[in-house]
N, C-alpha and C. Protein backbone atom coordinates (compact mmCIF):
# COMPACT_ATOMS: atom_id res chain seq x y z
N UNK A 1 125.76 84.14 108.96
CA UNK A 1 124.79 83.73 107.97
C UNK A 1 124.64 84.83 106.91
N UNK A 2 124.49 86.10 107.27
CA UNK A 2 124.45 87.23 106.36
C UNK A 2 125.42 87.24 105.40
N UNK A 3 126.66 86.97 105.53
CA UNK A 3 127.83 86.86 104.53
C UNK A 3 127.60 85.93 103.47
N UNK A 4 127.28 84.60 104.19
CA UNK A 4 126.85 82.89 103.41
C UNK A 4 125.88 83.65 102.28
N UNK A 5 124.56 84.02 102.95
CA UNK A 5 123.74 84.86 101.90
C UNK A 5 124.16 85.20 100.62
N UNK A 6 124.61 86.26 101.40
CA UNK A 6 125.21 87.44 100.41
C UNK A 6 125.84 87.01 99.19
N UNK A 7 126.87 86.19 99.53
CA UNK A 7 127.72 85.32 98.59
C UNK A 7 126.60 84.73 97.45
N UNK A 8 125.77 83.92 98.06
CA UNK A 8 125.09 82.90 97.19
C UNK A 8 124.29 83.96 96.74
N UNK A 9 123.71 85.29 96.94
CA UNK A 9 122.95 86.12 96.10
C UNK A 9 123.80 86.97 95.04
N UNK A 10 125.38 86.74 95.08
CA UNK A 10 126.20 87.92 94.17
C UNK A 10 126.52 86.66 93.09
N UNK A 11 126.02 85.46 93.52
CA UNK A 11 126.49 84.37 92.62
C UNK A 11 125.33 83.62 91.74
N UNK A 12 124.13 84.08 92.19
CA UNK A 12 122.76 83.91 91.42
C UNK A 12 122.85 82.92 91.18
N UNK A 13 122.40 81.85 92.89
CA UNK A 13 122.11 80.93 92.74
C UNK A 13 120.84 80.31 92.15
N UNK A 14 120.75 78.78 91.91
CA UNK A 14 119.35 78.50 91.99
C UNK A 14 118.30 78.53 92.35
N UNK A 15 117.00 78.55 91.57
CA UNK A 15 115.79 78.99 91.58
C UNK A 15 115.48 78.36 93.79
N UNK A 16 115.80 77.06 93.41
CA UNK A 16 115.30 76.23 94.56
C UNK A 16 116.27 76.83 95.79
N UNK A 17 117.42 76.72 95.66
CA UNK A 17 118.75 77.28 96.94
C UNK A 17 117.83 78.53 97.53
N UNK A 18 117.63 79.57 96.27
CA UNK A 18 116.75 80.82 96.71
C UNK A 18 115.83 81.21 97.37
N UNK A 19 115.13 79.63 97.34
CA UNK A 19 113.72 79.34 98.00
C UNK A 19 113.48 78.94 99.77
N UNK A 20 114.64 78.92 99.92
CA UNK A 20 114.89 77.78 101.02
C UNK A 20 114.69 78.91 102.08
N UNK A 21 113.96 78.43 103.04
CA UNK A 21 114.28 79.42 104.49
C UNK A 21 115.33 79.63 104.77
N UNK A 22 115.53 81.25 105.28
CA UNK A 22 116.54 81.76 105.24
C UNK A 22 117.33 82.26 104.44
N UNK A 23 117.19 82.03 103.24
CA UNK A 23 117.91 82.50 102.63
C UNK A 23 116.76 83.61 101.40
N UNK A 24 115.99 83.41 101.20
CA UNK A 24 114.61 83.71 100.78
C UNK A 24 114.30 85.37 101.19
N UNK A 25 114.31 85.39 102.71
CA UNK A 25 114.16 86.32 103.38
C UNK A 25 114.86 87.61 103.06
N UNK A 26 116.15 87.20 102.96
CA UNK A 26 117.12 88.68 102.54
C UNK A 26 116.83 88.94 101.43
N UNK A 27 116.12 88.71 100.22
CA UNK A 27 115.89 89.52 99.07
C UNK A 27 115.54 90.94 99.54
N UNK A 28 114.55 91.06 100.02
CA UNK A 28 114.31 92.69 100.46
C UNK A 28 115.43 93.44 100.98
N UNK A 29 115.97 92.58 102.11
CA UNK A 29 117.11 93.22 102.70
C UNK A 29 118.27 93.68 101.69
N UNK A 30 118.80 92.66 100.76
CA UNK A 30 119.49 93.01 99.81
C UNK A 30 119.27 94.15 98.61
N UNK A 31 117.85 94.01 98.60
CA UNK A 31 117.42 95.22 97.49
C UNK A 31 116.94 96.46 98.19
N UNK A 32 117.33 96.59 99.80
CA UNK A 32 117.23 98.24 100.57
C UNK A 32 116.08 98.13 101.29
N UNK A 33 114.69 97.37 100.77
CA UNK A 33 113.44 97.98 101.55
C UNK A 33 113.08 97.11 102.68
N UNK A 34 114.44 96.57 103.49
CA UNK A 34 113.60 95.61 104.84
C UNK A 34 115.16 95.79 105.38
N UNK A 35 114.84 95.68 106.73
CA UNK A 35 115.66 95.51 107.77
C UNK A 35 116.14 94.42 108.13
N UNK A 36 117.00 94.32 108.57
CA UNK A 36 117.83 93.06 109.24
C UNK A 36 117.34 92.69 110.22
N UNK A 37 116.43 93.29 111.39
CA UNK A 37 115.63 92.71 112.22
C UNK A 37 114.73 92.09 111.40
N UNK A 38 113.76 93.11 110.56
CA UNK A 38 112.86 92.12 109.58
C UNK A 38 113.12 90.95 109.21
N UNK A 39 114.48 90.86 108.81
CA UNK A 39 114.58 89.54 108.25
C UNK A 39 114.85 88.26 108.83
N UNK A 40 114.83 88.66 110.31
CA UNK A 40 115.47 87.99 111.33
C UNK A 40 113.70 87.66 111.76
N UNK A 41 112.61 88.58 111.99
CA UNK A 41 111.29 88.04 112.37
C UNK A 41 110.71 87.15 111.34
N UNK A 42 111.06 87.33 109.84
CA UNK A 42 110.48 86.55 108.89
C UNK A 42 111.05 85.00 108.98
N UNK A 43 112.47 85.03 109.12
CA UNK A 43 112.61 83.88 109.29
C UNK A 43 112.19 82.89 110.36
N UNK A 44 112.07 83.28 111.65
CA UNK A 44 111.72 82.51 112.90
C UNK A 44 110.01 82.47 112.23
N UNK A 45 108.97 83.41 111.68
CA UNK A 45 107.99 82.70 111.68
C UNK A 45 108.00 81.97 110.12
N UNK A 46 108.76 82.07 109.19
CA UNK A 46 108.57 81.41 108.55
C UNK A 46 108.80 79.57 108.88
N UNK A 47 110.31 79.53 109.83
CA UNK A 47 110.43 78.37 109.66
C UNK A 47 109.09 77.83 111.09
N UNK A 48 108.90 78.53 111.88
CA UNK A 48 107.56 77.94 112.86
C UNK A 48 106.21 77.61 111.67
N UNK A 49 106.01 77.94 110.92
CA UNK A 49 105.21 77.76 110.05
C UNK A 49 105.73 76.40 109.12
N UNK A 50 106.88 76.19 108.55
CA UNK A 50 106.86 75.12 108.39
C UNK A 50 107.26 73.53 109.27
N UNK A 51 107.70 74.14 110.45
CA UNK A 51 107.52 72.79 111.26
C UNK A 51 106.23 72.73 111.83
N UNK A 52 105.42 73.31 111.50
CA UNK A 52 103.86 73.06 112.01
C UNK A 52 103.36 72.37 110.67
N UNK A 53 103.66 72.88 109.54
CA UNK A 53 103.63 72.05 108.47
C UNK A 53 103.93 70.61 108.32
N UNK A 54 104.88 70.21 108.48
CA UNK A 54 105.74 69.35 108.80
C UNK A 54 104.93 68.36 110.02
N UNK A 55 104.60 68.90 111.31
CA UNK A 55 103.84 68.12 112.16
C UNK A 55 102.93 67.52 111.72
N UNK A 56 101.79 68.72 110.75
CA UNK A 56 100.86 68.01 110.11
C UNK A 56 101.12 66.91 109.39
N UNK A 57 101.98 66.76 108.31
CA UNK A 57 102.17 66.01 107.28
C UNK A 57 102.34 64.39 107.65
N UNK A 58 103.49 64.13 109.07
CA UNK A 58 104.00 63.24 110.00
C UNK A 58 102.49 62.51 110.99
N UNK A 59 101.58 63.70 111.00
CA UNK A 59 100.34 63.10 111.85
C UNK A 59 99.33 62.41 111.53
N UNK A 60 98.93 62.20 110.11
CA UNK A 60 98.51 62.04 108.48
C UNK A 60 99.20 60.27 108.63
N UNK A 61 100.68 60.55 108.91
CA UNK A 61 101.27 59.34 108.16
C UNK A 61 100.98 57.89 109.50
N UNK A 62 100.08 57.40 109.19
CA UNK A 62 99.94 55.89 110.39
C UNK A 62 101.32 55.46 110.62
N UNK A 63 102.70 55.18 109.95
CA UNK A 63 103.21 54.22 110.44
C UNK A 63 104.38 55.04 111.26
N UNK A 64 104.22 56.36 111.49
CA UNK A 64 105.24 57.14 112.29
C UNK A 64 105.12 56.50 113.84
N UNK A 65 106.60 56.71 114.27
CA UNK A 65 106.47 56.13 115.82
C UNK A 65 107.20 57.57 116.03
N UNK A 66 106.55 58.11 116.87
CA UNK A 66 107.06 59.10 117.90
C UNK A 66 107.85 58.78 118.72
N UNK A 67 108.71 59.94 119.19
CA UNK A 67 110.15 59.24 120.11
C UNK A 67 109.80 60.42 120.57
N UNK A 68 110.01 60.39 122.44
CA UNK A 68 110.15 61.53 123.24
C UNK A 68 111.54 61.48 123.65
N UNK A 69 112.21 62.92 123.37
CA UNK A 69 113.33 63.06 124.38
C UNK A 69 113.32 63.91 125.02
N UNK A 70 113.86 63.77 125.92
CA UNK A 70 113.81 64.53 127.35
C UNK A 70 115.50 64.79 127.61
């Protein structure tokens, strides 16, 4: 994933691509002042933060049918 990054940051992608979890995260890393573990804790709580987001939004909506898998 670090390479994928890298690439799309030496190629100055779009505003939105930039935005996206995961990829968001390595700005610091790329500009020296964060670690690669750092960027590895930002991402796991960033994306737990948006599938809690996400739960909310789905719990809101009446005509969702929940599916359990096991």
């Amino acid at each position: 994933m670090l390479e994928g990054v890298k690439r799309l940051f030496e190629k100055k992608v779009g505003i939105t691509a930039a935005q996206a979890i995961g990829y968001k995260e390595f700005k610091d890393f790329f500009e020296g002042t964060s670690s690669l573990e750092d960027v590895v804790t930002l991402i796991k709580k960033n994306s737990r933060k948006y599938a809690k987001r996400q739960l909310t939004w789905f719990r809101k909506l009446p005509n969702v049918r929940w599916v359990i898998i096991e």
